[in-house]
Structure formats: C-alpha cells, structure tokens
N, C-alpha and C. Protein backbone atom coordinates (compact mmCIF):
# COMPACT_ATOMS: atom_id res chain seq x y z
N UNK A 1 -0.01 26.00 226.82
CA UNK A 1 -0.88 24.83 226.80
C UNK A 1 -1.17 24.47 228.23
N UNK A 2 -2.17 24.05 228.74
CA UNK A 2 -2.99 23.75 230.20
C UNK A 2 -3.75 22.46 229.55
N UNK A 3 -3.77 21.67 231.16
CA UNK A 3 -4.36 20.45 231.12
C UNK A 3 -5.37 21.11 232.67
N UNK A 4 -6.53 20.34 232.22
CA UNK A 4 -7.71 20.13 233.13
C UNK A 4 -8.56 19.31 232.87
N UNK A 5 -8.68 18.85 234.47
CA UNK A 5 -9.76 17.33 234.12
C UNK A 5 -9.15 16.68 232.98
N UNK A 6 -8.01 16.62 232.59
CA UNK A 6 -7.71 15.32 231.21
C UNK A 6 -8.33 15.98 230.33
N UNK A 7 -8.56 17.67 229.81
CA UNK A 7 -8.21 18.44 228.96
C UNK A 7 -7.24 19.19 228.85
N UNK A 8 -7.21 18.95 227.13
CA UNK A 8 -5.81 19.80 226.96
C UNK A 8 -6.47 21.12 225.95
N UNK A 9 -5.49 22.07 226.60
CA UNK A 9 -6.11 23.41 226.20
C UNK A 9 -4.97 24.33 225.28
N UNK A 10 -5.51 25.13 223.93
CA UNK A 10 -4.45 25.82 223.98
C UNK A 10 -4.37 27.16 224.36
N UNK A 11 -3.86 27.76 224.65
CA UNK A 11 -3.55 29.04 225.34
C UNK A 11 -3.58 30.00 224.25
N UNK A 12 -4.53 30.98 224.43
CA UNK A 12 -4.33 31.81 222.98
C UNK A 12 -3.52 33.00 223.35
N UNK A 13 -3.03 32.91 224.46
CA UNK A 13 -1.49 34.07 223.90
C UNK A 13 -0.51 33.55 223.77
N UNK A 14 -0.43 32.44 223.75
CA UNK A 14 0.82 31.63 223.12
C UNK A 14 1.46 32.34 221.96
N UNK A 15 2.34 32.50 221.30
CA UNK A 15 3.51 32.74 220.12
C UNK A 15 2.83 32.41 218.81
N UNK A 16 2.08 32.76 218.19
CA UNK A 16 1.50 32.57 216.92
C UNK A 16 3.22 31.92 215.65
N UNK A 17 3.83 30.69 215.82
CA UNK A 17 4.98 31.10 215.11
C UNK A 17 4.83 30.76 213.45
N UNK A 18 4.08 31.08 213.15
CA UNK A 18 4.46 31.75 211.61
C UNK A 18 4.21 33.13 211.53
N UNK A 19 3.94 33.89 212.93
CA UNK A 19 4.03 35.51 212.44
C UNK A 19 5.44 35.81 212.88
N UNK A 20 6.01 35.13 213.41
CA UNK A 20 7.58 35.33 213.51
C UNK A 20 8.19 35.05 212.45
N UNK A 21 9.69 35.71 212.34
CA UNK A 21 10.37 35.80 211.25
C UNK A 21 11.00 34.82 212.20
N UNK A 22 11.94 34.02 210.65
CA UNK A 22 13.05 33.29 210.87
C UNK A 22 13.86 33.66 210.89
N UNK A 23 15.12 33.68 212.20
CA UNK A 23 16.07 34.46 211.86
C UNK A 23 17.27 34.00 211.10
N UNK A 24 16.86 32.29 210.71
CA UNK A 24 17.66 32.20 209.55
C UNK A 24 17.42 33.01 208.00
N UNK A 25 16.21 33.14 208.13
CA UNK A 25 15.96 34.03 206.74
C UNK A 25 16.59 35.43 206.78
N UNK A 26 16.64 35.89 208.03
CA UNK A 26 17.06 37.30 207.88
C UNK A 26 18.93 37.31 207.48
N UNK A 27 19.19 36.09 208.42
CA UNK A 27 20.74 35.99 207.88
C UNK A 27 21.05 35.79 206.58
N UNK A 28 19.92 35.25 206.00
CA UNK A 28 20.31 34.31 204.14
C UNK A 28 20.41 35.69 203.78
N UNK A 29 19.06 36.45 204.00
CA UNK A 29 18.96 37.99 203.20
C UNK A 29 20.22 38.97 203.10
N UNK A 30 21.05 39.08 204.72
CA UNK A 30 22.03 39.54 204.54
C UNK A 30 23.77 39.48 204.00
N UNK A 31 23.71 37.79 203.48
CA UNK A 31 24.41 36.84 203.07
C UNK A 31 24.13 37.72 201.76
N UNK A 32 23.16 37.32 201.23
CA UNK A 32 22.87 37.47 199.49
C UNK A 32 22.99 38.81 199.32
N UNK A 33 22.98 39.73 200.13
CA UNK A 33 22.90 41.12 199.34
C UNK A 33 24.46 41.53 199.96
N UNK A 34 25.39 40.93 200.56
CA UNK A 34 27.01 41.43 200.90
C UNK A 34 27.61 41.68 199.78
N UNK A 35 27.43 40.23 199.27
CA UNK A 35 28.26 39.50 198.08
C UNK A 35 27.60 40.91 196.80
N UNK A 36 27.14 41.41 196.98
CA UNK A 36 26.27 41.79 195.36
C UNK A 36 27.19 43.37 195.40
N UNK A 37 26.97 44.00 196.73
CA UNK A 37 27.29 45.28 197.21
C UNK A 37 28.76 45.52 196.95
N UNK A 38 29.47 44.13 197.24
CA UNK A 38 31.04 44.35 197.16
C UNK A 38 31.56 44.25 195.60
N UNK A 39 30.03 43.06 195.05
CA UNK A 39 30.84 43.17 193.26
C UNK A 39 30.85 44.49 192.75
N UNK A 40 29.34 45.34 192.91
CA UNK A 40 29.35 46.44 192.79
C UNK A 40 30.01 47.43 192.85
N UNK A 41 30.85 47.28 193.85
CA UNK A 41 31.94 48.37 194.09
C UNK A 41 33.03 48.24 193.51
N UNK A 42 33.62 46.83 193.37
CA UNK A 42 34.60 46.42 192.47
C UNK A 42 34.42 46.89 190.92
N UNK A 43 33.11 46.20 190.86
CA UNK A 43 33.15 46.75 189.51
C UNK A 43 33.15 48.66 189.29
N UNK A 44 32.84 49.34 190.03
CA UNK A 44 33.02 51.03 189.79
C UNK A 44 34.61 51.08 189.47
N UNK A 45 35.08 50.08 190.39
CA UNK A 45 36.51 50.45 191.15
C UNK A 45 37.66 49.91 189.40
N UNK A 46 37.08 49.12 189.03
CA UNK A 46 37.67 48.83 187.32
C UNK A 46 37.46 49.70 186.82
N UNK A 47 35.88 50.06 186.62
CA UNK A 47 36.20 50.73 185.12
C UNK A 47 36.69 51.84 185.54
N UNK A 48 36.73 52.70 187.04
CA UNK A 48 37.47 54.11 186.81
C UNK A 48 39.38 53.96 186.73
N UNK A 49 39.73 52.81 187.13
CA UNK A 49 40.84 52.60 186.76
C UNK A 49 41.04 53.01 185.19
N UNK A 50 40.98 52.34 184.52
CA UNK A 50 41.04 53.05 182.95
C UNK A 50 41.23 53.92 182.85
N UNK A 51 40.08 54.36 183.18
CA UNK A 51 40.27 56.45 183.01
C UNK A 51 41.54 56.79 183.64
N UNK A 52 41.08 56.88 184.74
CA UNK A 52 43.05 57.47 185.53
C UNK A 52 44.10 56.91 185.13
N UNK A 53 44.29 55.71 184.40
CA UNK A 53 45.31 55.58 183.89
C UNK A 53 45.66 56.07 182.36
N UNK A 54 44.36 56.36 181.60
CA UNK A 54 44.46 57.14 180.33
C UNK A 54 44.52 58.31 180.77
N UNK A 55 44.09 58.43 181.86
CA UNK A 55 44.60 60.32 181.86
C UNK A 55 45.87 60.47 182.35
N UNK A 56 46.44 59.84 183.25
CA UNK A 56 47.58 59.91 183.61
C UNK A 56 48.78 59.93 182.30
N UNK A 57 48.22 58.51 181.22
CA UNK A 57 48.74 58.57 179.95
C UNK A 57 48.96 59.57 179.25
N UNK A 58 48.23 60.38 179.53
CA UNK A 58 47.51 61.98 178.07
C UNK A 58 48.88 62.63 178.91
N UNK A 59 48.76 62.67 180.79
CA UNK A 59 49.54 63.94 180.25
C UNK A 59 50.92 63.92 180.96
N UNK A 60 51.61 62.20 180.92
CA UNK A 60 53.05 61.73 180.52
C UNK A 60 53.14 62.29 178.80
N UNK A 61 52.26 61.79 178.50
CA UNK A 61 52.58 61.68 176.90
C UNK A 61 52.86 63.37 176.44
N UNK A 62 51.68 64.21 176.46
CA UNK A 62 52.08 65.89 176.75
C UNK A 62 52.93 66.52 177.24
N UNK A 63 53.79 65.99 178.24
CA UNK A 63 54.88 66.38 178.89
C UNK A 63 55.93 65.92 178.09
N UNK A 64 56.28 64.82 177.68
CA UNK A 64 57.10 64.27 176.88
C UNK A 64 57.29 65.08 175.52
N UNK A 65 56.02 65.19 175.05
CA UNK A 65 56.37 65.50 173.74
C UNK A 65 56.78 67.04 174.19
N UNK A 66 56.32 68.16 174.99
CA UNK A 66 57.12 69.27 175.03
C UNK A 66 58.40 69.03 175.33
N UNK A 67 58.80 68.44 176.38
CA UNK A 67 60.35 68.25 176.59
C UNK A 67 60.88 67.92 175.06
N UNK A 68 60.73 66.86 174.30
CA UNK A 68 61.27 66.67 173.30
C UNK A 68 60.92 67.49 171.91
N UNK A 69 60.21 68.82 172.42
CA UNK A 69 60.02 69.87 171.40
C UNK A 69 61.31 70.67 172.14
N UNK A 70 61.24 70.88 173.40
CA UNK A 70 62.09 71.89 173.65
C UNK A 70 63.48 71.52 173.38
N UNK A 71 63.95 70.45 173.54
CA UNK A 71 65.52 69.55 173.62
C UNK A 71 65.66 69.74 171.78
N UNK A 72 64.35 69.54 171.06
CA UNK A 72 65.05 69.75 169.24
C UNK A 72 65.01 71.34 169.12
N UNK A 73 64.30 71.99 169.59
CA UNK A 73 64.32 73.91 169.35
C UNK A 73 65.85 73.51 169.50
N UNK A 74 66.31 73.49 171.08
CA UNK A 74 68.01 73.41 171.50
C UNK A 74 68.65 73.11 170.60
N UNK A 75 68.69 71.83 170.28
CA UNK A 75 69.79 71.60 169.50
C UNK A 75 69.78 72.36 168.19
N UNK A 76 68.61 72.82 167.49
CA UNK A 76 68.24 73.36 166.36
C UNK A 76 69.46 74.42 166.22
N UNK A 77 68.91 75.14 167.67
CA UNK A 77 69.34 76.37 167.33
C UNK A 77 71.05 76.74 168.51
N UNK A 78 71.48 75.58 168.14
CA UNK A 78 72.86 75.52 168.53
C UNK A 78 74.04 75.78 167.27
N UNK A 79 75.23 76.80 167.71
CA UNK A 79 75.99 76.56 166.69
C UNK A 79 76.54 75.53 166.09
N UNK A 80 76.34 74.24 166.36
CA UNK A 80 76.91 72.86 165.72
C UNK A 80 76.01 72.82 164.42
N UNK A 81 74.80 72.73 164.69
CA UNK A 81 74.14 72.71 163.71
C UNK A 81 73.93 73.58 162.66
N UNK A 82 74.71 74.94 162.99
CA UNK A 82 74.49 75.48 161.74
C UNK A 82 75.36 75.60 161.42
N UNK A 83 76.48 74.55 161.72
CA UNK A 83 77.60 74.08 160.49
C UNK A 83 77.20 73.57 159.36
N UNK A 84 76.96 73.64 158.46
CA UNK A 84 76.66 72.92 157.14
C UNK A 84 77.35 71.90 156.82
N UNK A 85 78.85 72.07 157.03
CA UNK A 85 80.01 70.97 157.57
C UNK A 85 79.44 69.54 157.61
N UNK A 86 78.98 69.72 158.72
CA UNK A 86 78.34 68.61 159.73
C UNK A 86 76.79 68.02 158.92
N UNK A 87 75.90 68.67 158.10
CA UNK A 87 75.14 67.86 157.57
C UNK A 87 74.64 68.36 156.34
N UNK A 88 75.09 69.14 155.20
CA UNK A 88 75.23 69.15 153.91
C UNK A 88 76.31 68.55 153.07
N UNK A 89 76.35 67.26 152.96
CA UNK A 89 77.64 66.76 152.51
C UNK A 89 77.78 67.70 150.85
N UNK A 90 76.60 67.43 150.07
CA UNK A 90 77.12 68.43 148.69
C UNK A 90 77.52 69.43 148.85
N UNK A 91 77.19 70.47 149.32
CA UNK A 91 77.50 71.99 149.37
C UNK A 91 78.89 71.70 150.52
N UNK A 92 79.47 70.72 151.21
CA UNK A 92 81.29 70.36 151.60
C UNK A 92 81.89 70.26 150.31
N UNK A 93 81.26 69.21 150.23
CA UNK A 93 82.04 68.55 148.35
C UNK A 93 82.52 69.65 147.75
N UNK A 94 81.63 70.48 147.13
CA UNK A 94 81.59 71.59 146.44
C UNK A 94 82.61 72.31 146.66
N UNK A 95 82.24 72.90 148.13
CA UNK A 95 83.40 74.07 147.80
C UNK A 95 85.08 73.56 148.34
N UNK A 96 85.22 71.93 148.68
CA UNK A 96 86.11 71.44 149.10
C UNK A 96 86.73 71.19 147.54
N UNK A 97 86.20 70.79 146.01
CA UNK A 97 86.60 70.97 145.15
C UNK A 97 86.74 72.19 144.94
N UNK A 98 86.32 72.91 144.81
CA UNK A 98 86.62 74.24 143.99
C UNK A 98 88.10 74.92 145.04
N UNK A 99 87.84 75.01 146.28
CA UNK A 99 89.16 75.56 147.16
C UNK A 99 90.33 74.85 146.88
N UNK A 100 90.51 73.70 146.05
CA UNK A 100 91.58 72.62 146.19
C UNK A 100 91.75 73.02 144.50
N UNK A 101 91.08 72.91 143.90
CA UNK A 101 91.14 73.31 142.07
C UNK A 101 91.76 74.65 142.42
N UNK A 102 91.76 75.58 143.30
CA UNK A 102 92.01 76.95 142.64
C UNK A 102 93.59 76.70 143.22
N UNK A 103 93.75 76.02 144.69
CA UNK A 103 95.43 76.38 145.33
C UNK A 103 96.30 75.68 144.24
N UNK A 104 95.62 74.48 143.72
CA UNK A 104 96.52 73.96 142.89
C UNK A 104 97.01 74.91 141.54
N UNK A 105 96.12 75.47 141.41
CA UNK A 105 96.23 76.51 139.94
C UNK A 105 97.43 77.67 140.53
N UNK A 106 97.14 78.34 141.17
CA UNK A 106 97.50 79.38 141.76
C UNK A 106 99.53 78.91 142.06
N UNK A 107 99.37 77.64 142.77
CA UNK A 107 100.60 77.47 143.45
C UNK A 107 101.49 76.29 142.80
N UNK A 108 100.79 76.66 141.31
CA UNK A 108 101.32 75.88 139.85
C UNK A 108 102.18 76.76 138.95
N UNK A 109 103.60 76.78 139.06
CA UNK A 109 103.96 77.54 137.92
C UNK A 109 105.39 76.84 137.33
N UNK A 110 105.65 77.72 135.94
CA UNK A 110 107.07 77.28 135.51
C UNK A 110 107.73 78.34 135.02
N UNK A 111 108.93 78.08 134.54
CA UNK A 111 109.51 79.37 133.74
C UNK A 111 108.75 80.26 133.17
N UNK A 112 107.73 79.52 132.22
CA UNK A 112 107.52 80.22 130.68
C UNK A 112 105.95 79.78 131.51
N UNK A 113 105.61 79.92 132.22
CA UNK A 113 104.09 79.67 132.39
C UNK A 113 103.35 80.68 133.59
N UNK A 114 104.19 81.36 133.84
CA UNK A 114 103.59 82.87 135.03
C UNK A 114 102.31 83.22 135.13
N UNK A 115 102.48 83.59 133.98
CA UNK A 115 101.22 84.46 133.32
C UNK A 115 100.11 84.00 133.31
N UNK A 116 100.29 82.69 133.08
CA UNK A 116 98.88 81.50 133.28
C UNK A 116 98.45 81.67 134.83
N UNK A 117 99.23 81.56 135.47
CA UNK A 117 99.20 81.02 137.06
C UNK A 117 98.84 82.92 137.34
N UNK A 118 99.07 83.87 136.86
CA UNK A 118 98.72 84.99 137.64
C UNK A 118 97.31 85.48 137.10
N UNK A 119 96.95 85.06 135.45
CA UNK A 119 95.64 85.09 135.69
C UNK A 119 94.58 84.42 136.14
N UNK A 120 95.31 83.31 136.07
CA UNK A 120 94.23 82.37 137.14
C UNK A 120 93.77 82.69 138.71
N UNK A 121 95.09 83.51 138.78
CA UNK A 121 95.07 83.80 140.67
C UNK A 121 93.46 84.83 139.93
N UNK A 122 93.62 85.79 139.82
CA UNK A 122 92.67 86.68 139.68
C UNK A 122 91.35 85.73 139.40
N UNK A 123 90.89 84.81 139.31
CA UNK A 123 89.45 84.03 138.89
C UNK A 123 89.37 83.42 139.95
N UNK A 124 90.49 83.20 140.94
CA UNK A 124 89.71 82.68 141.91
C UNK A 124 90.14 83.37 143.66
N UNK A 125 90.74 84.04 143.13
CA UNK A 125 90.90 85.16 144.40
C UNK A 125 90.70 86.44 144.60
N UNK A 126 90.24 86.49 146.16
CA UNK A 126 89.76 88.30 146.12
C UNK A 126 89.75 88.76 147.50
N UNK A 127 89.57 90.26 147.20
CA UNK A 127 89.97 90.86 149.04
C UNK A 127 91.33 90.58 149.46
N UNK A 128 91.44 90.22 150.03
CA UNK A 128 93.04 90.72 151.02
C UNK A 128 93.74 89.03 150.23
N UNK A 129 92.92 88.10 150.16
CA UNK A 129 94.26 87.03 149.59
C UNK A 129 94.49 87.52 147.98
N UNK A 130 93.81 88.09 147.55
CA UNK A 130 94.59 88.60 146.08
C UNK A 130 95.29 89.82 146.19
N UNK A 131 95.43 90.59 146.98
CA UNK A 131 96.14 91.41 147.37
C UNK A 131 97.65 90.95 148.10
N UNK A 132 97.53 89.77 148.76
CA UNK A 132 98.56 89.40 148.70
C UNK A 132 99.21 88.67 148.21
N UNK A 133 98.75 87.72 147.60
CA UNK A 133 99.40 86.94 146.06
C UNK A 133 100.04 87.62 145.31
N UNK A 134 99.26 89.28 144.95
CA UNK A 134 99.41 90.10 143.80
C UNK A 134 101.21 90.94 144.45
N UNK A 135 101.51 90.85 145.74
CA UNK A 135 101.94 91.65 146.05
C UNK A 135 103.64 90.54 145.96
N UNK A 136 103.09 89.15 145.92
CA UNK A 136 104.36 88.19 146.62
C UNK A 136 104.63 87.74 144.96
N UNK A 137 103.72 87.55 144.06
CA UNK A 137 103.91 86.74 143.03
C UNK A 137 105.18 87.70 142.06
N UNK A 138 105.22 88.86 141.79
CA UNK A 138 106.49 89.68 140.96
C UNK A 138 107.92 88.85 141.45
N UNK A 139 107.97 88.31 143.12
CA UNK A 139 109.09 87.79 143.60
C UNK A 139 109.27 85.99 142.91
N UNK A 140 108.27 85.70 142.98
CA UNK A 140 107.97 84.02 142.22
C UNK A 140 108.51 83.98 140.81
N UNK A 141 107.82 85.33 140.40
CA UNK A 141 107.85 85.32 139.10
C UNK A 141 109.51 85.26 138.64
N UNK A 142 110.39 86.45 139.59
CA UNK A 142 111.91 86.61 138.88
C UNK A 142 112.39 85.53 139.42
N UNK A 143 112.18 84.80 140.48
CA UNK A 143 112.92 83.48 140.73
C UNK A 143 112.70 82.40 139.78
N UNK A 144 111.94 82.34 139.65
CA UNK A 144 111.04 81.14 138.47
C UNK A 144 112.00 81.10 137.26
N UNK A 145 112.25 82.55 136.40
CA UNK A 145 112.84 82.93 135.42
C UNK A 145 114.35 82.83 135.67
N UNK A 146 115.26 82.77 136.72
CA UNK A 146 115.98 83.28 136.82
C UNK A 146 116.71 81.75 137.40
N UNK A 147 116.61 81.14 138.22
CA UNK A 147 116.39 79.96 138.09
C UNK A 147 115.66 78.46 137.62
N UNK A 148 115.48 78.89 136.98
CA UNK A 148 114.30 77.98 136.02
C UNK A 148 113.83 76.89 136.58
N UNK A 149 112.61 77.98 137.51
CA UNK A 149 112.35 77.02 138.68
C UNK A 149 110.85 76.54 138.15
N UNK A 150 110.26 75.20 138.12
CA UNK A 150 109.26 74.91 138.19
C UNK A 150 108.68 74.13 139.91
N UNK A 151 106.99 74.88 140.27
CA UNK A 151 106.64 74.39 141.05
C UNK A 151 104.98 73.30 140.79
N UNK A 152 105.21 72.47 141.44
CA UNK A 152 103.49 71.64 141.17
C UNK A 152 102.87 71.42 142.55
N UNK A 153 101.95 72.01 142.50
CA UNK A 153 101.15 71.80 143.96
C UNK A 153 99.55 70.77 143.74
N UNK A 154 99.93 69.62 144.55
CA UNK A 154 98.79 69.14 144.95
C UNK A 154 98.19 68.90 146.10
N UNK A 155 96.58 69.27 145.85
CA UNK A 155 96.52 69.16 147.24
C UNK A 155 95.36 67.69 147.96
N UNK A 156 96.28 67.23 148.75
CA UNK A 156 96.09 65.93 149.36
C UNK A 156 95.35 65.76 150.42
N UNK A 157 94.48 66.78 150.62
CA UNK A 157 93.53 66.32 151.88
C UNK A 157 92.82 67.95 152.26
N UNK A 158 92.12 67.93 152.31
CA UNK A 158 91.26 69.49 152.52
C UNK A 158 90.17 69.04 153.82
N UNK A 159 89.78 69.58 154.46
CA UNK A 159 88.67 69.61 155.45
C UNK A 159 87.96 71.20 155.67
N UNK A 160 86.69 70.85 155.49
CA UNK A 160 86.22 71.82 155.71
C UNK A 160 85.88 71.69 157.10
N UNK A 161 85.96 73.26 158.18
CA UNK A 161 85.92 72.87 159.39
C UNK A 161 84.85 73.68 160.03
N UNK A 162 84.04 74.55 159.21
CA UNK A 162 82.73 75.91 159.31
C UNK A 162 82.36 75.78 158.02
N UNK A 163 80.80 75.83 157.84
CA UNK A 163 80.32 76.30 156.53
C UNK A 163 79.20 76.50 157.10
N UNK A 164 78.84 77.75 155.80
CA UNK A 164 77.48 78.33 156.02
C UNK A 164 77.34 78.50 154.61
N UNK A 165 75.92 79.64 154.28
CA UNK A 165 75.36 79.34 152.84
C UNK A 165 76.47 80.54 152.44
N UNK A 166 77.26 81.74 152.53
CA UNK A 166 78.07 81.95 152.11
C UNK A 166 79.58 82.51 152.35
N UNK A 167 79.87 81.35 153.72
CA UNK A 167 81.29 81.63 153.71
C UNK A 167 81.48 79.99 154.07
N UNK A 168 83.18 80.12 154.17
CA UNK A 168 83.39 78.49 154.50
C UNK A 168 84.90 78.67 155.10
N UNK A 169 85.35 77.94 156.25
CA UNK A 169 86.45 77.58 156.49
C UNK A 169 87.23 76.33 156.13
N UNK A 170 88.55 76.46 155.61
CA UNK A 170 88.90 74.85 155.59
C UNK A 170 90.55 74.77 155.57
N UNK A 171 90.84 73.37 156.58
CA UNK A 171 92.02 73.23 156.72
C UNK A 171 92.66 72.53 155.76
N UNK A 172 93.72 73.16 155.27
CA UNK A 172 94.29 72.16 153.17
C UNK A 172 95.50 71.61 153.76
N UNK A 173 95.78 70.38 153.40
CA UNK A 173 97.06 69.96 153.30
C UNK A 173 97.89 69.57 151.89
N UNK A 174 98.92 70.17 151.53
CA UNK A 174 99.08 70.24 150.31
C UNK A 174 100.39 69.60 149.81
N UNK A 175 101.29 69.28 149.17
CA UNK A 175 102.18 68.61 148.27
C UNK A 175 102.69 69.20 147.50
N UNK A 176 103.99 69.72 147.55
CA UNK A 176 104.82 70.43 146.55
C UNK A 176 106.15 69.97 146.08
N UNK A 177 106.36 70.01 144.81
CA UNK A 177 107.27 69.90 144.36
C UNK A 177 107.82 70.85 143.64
N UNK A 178 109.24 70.86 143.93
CA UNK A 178 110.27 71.81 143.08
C UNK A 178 110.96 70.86 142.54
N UNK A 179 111.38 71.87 141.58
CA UNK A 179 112.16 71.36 139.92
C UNK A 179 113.25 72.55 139.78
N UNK A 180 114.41 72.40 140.10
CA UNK A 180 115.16 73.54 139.58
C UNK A 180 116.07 72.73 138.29
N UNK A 181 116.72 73.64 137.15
CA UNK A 181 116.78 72.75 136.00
C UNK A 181 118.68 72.18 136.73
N UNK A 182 119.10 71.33 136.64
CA UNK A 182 120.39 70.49 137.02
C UNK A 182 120.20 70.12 138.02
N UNK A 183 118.85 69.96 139.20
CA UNK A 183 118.90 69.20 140.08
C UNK A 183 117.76 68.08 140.47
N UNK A 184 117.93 66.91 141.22
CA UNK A 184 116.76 66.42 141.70
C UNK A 184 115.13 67.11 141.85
N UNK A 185 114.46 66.74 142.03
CA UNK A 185 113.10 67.42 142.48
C UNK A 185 112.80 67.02 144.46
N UNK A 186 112.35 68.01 144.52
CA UNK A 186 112.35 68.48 146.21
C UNK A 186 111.07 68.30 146.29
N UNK A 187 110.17 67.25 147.20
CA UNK A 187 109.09 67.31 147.56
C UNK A 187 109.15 68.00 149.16
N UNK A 188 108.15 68.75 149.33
CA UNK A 188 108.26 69.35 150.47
C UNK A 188 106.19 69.70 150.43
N UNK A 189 105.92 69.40 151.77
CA UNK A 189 104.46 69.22 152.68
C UNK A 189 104.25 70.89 153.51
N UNK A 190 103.27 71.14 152.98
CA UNK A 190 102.35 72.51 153.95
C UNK A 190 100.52 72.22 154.09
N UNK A 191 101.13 72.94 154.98
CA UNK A 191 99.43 72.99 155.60
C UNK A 191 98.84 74.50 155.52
N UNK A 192 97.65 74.73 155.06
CA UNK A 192 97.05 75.79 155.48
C UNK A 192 95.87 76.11 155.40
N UNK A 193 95.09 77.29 156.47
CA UNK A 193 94.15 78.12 156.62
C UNK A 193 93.21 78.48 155.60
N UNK A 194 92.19 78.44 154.96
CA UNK A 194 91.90 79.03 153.50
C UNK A 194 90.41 79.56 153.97
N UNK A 195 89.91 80.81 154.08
CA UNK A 195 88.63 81.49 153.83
C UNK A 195 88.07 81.54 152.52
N UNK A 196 87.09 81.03 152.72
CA UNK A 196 86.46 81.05 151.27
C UNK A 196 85.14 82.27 151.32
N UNK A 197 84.72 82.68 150.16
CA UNK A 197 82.89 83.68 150.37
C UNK A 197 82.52 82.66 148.70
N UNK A 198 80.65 82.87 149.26
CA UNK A 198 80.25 82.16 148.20
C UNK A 198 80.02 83.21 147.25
N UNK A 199 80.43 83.77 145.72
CA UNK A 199 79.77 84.98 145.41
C UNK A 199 79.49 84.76 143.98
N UNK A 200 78.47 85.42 143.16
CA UNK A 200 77.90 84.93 142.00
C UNK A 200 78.07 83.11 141.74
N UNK A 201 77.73 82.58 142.85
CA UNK A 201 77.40 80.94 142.66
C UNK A 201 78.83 80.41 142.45
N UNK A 202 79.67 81.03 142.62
CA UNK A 202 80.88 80.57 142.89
C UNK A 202 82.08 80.35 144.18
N UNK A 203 82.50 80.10 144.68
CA UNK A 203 83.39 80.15 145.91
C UNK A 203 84.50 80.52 145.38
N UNK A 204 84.84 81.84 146.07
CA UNK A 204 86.05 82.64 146.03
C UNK A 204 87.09 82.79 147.51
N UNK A 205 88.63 82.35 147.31
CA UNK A 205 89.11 82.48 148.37
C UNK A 205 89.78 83.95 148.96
N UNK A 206 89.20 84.48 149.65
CA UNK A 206 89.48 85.43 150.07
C UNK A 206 90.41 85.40 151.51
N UNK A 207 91.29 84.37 151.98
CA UNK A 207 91.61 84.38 153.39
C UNK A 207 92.77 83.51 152.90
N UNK A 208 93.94 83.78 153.34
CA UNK A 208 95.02 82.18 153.26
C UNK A 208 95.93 82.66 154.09
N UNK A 209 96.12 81.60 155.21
CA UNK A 209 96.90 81.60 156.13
C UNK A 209 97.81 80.47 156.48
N UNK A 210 98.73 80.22 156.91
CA UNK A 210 99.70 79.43 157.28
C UNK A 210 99.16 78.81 158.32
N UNK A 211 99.53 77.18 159.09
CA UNK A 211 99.79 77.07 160.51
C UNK A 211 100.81 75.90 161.27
C-alpha cells in the first residue's frame, strides 16, 4: 500500500490472501486423518489376532490329542493290561469259583468216600497236576482206610494274580481239617500255587504248587 498526494494506493503485487492456504487448515487436515490411520491399523491388528490364536489353538489341540493317542496305544499295549485280573471282574469270578469248587472236592475225603474224591480229581484235573494227584492219592487212600482218617478242605480266600482268555494264575488259601476216629479234630492252614487252562468252556487245573 503507498500514499501520494493524500492518495492511498493498493499495490498489486501485494499477497492476494485468499490464494494462500491456511496453515491452520493444513494442520486440522493432518489432525483428522492420524486418528483414522491408527484406528485402521488397530482394527487389522484385532481381527488377525483371532486367527493366530485359533491357529495356534488347532495345533495345541492336534498335538495333544496325538500325545494322548500315543500314551493310550502305551498303556493298551502294556502287560498290566492284558491281565484280565485287573479289568474283567466276571471271567475272575468264574474261574476263582470253579478253581476253589474243584480243591475243595479233590482235598475232600473219608474212609468209605475215596472213590468219590478220585473221580472227581479226574473232572477237574489234567496234565502234570493229575498225574500227580494220581500218583500221591493210592498213599491217602491206605491212610484214610487204615486210620479212619477223614479230611475237609475249605477254601477261604483265592486271588487270581494273571488271567488271560485261556490260562489263569491264582494264589488259594485254604482250611483243613482232620478227623482221625478217637481223637479231637486238627485244623491246620495252607497256601497254594494253582494253574488253571480254559478248555471246552471249562477251567481245568493243570499246575499245583506249594509256597
């Protein structure tokens, strides 16, 4: 702007200022678009969270379940488990009755009753324990007669300690009494060993041992 003679003049290269920018406007502009850029990114930054943590999920969870495929194969196929012992209680029952029905039969006799007790041995014994019953019982037999001895065996506690679908181990504890004729009766306690085989759907003891 110039003054002359008490005129005032304007200068036309002066600053035209509305073709200038405001440089408050340029700051608002970069204000408003910070804020937008950073939600933006936040928000990418959520939703891929999810994912990496479902995938991370998939393959804890895949790992897990093989480990706990491989740890049941293990135990599957461990000898504990193929005790039958340990988790077929009927097929214990079973042959824990029938091994306890036959010692009692077998290691049951009287004077006048042998014959009962030696064919019974034969129905429920075989292989090497009827071979040796067969071999001890002629001696039972002349004592029996000769002292008129009666014996009663019960048996008071059996455990089976191996089973499979056809053999079985089991430890017997048993109860005997003698009867000779003019005296008291003699209770006297044994323990023993008994092999059993499962054969035509029956359990036969084939094993008897002392311990």
């Amino acid at each position: 702007m110039r003054t002359r003679g008490g005129t005032t003049t304007v200068d036309d290269t002066a600053t035209d200022v509305t073709n200038v920018s405001d440089p408050t406007d340029a700051t608002a502009e970069t204000a408003a678009m910070e804020p937008t850029d950073v939600t933006d990114a936040t928000d990418v930054s959520r939703r891929r969270w999810p994912r990496v943590l479902g995938t991370l999920l998939t393959v804890a969870l895949i790992a897990t379940g093989g480990a706990l495929y491989a740890e049941g194969r293990h135990l599957r196929d461990t000898p504990a488990t193929a005790n039958l012992a340990l988790t077929d209680a009927e097929a214990t029952a079973r042959v824990t009755g029938d091994v306890s029905s036959a010692l009692g039969k077998i290691f049951s006799y009287g004077p006048g009753a042998t014959a009962v007790t030696r064919a019974a041995a034969k129905e429920v014994l075989a292989g090497k324990a009827l071979q040796q019953y067969a071999a001890l019982f002629g001696q039972v037999e002349r004592q029996s007669a000769d002292q008129k001895l009666t014996l009663t065996t019960e048996v008071v506690r059996a455990g089976v300690t191996r089973l499979t679908g056809s053999s079985a181990h089991l430890l017997v504890f048993l109860d005997q009494v003698y009867e000779r004729r003019g005296r008291a009766p003699t209770t006297a306690s044994a323990q023993l060993t008994v092999t059993a085989e499962l054969r035509d759907g029956r359990w036969w003891i084939v094993k008897i041992g002392s311990t």
